[in-house]
C-alpha atoms as a PDB file:
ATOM      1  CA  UNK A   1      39.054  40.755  80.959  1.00  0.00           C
ATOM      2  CA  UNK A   2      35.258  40.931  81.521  1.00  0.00           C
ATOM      3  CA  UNK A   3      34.651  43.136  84.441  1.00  0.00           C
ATOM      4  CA  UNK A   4      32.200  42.347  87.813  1.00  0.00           C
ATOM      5  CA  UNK A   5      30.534  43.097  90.815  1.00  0.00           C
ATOM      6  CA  UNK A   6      32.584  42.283  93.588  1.00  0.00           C
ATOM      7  CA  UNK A   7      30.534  41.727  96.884  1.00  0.00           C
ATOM      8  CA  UNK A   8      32.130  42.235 100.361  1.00  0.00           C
ATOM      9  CA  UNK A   9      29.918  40.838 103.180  1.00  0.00           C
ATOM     10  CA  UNK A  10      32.849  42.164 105.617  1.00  0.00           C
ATOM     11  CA  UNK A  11      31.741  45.838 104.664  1.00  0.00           C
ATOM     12  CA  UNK A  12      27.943  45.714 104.026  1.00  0.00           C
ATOM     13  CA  UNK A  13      25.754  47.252 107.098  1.00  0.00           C
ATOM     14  CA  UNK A  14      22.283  45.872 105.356  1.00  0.00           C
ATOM     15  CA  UNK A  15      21.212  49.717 105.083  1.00  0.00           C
ATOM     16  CA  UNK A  16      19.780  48.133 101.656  1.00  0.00           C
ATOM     17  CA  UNK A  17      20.472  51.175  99.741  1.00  0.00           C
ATOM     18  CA  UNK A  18      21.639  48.815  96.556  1.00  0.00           C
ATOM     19  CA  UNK A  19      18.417  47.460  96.355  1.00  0.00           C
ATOM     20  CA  UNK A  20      16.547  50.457  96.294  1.00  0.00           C
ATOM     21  CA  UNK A  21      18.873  52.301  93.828  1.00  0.00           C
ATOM     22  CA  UNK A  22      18.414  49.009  91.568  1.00  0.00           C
ATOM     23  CA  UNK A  23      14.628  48.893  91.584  1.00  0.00           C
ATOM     24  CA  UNK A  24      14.463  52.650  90.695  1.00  0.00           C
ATOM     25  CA  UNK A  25      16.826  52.221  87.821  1.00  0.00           C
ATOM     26  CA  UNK A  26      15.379  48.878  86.683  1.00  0.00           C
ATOM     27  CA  UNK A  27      11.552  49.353  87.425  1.00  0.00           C
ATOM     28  CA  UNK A  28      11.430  53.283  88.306  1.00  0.00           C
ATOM     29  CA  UNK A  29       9.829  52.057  91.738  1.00  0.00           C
ATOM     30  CA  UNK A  30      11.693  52.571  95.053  1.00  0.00           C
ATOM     31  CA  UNK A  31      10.539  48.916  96.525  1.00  0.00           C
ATOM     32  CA  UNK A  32      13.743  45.827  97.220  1.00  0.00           C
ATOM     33  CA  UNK A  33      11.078  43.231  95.136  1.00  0.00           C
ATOM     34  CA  UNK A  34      11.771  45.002  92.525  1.00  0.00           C
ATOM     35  CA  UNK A  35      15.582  45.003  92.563  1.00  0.00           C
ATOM     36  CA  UNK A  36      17.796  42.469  90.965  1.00  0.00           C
ATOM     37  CA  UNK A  37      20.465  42.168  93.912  1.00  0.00           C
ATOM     38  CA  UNK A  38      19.000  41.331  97.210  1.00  0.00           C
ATOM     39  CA  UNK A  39      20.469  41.546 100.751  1.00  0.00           C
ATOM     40  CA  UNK A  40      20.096  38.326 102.737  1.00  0.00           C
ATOM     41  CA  UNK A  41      20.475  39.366 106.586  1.00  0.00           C
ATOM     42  CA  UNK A  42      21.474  37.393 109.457  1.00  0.00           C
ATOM     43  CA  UNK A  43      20.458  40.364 111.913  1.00  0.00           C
ATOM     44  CA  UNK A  44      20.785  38.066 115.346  1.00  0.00           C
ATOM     45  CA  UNK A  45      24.915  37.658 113.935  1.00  0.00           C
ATOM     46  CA  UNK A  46      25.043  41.465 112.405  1.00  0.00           C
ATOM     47  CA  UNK A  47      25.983  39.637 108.969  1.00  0.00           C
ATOM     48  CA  UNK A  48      23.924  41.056 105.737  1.00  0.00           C
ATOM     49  CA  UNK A  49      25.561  39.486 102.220  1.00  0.00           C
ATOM     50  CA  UNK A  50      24.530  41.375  99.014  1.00  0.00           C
ATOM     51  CA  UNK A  51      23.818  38.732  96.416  1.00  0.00           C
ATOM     52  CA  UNK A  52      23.559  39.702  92.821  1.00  0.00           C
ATOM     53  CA  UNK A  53      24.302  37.771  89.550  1.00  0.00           C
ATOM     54  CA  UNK A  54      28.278  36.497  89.482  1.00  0.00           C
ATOM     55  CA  UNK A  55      27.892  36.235  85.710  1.00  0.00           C
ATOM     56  CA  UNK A  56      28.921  33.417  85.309  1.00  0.00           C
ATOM     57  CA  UNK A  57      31.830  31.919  82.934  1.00  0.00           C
ATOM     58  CA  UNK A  58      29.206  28.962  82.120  1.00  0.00           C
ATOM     59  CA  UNK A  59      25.984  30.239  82.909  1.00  0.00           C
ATOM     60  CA  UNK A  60      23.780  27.159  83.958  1.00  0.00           C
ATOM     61  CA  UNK A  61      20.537  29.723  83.697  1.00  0.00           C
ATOM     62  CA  UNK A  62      21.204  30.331  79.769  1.00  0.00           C
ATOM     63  CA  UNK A  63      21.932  26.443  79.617  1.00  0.00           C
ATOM     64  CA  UNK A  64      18.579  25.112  80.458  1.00  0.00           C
ATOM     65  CA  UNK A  65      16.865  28.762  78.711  1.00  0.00           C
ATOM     66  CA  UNK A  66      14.372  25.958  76.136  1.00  0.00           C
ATOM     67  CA  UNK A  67      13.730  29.801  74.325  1.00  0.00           C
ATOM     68  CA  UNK A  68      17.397  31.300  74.335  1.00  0.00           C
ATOM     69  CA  UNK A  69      16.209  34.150  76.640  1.00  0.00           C
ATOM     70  CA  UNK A  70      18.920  34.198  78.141  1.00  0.00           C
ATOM     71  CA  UNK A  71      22.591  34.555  76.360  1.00  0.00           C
ATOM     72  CA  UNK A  72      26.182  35.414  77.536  1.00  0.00           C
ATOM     73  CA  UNK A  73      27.556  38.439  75.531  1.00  0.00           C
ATOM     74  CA  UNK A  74      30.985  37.643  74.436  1.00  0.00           C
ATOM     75  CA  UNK A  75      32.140  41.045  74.423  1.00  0.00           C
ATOM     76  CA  UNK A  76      31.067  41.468  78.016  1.00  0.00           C
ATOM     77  CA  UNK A  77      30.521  38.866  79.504  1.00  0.00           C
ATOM     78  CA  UNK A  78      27.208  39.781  80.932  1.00  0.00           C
ATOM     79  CA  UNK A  79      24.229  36.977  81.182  1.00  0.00           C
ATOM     80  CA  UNK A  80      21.955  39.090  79.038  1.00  0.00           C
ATOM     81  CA  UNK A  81      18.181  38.455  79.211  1.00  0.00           C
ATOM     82  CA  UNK A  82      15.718  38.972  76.380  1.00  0.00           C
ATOM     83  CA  UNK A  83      12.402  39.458  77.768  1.00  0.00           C
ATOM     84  CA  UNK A  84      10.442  39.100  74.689  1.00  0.00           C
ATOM     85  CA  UNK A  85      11.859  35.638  74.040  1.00  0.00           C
ATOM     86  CA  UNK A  86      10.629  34.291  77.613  1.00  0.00           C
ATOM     87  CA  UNK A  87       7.957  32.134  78.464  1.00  0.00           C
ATOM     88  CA  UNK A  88       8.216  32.155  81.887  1.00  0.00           C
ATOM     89  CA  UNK A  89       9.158  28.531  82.075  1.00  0.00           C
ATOM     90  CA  UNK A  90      11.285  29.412  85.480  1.00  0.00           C
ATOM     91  CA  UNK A  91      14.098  26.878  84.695  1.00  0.00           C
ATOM     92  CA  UNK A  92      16.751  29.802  85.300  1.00  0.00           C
ATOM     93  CA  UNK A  93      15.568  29.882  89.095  1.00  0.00           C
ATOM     94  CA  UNK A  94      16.093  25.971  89.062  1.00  0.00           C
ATOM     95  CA  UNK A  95      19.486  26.011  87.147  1.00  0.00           C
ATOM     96  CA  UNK A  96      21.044  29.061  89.082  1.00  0.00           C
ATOM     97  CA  UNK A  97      23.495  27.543  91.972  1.00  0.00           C
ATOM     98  CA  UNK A  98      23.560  31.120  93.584  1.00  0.00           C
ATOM     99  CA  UNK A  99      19.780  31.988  93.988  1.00  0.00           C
ATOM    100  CA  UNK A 100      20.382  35.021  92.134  1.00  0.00           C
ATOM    101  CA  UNK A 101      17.692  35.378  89.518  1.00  0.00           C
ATOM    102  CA  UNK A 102      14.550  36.537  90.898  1.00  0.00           C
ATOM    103  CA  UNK A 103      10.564  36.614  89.264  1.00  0.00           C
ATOM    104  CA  UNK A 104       8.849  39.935  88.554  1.00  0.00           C
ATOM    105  CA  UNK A 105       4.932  38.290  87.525  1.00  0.00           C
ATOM    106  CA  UNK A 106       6.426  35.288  85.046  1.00  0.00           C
ATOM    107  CA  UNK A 107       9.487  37.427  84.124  1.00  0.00           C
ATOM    108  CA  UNK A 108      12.868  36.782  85.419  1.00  0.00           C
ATOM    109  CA  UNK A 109      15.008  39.608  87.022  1.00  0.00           C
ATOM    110  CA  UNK A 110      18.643  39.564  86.878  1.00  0.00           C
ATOM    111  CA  UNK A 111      21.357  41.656  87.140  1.00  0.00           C
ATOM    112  CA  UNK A 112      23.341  42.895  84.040  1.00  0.00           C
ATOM    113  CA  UNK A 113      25.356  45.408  85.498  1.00  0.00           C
ATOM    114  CA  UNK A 114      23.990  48.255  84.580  1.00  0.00           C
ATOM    115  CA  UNK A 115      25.693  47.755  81.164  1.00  0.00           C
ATOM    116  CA  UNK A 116      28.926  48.389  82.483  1.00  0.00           C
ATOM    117  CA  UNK A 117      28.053  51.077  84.831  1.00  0.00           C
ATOM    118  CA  UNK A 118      26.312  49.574  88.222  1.00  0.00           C
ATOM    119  CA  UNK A 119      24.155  52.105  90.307  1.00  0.00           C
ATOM    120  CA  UNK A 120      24.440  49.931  93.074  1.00  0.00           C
ATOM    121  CA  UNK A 121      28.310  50.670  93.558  1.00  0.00           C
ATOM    122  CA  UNK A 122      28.183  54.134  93.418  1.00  0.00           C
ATOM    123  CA  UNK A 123      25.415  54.350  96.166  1.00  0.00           C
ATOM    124  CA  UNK A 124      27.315  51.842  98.613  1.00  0.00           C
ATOM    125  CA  UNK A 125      28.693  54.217 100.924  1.00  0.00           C
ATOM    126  CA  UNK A 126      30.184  50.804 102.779  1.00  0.00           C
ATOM    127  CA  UNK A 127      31.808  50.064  99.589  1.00  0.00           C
ATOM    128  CA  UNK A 128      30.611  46.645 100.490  1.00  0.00           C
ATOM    129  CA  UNK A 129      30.051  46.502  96.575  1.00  0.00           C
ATOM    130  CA  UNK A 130      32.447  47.414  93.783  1.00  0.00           C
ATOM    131  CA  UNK A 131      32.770  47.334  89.959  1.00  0.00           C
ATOM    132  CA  UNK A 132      36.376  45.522  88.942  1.00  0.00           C
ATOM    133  CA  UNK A 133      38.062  43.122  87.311  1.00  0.00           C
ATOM    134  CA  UNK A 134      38.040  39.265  88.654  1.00  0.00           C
ATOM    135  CA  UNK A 135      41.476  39.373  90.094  1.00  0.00           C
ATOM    136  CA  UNK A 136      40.318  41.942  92.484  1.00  0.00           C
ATOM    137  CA  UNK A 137      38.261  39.529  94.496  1.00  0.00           C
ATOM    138  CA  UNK A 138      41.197  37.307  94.960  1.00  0.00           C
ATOM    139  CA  UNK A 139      43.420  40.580  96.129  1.00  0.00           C
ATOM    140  CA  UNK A 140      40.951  41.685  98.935  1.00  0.00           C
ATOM    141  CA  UNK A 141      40.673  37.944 100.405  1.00  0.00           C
ATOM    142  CA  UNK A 142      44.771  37.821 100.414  1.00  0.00           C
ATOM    143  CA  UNK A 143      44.684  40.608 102.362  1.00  0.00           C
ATOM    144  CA  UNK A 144      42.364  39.809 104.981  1.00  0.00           C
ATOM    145  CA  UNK A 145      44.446  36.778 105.155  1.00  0.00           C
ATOM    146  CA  UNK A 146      47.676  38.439 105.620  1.00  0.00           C
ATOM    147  CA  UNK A 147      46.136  40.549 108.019  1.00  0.00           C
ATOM    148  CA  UNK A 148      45.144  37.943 110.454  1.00  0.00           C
ATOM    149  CA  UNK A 149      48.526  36.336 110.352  1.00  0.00           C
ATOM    150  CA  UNK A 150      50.223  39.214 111.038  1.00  0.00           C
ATOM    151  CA  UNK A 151      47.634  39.506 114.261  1.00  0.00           C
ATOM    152  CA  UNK A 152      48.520  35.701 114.961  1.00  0.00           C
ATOM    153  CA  UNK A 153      52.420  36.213 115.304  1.00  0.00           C
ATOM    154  CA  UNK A 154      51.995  39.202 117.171  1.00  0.00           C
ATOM    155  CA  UNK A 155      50.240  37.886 119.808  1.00  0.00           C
ATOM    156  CA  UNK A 156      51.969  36.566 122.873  1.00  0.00           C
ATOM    157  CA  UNK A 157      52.826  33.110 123.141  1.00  0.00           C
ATOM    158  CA  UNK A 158      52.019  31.638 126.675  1.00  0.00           C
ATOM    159  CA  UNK A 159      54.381  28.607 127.348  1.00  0.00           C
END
């Protein structure tokens, strides 16, 4: 199994960390427009969401790519983006359901996971982000569930 990014908005604090590390791996400039995960914040509700390429098991970016700029990897599963082949024809942006590919002049950013080894993750110090395998996003949401029923029947019941 391909591995991911697995985003927890629970954990994030919106110290935007992620997006820094990113753009100085990806760009080697310290500035969040340059990044290819981006925080959205809700600061009036204290709620920031990291959101960052799910790589998709049928990419609807590569779809629509008229130029084949963009191609899933096999091997890793990774939504792989060829620069050289681009025409800037944006139709990624349009086809993506998440938001998550972003324009850098009339090139599109995206994330490809470091290949295999996400600087993001190991600069979270909220471990709002980790590296794992798919089954691991279903695990943490189990367990947030569990934990709020065992709240639930502990509570008092007023008759």
């Amino acid at each position: 199994m391909n591995k991911v990014l697995i985003v927890d908005p629970s954990k994030c604090v919106g110290c935007r960390l992620c997006q820094t590390v990113c753009s100085m791996v990806k760009s080697g400039e310290a500035g969040i427009y340059k990044s290819r995960i981006k925080n959205i914040r809700f600061p009036d509700d204290y709620f920031f969401a990291p959101l960052v390429c799910p790589q998709c098991e049928i990419p609807y970016c590569a779809q629509v790519c008229p130029t084949i700029a963009l191609t899933k990897n096999p091997e890793t599963g990774v939504v792989e983006l060829k620069k050289e082949k681009c025409v800037g024809c944006k139709m990624c942006l349009v086809a993506c359901p998440f938001g998550a590919i972003y324009m850098d002049g009339s090139v599109p950013m995206k994330c490809d996971l470091c290949e295999g080894d996400p600087m993001c993750v190991k600069f979270c110090r909220s471990e709002a982000l980790t590296y794992g395998e798919p089954e691991d996003i279903g695990e943490g949401k189990r367990v947030g569930v569990a934990e709020k029923m065992k709240e639930a029947s502990a509570a008092p019941v007023e008759v």
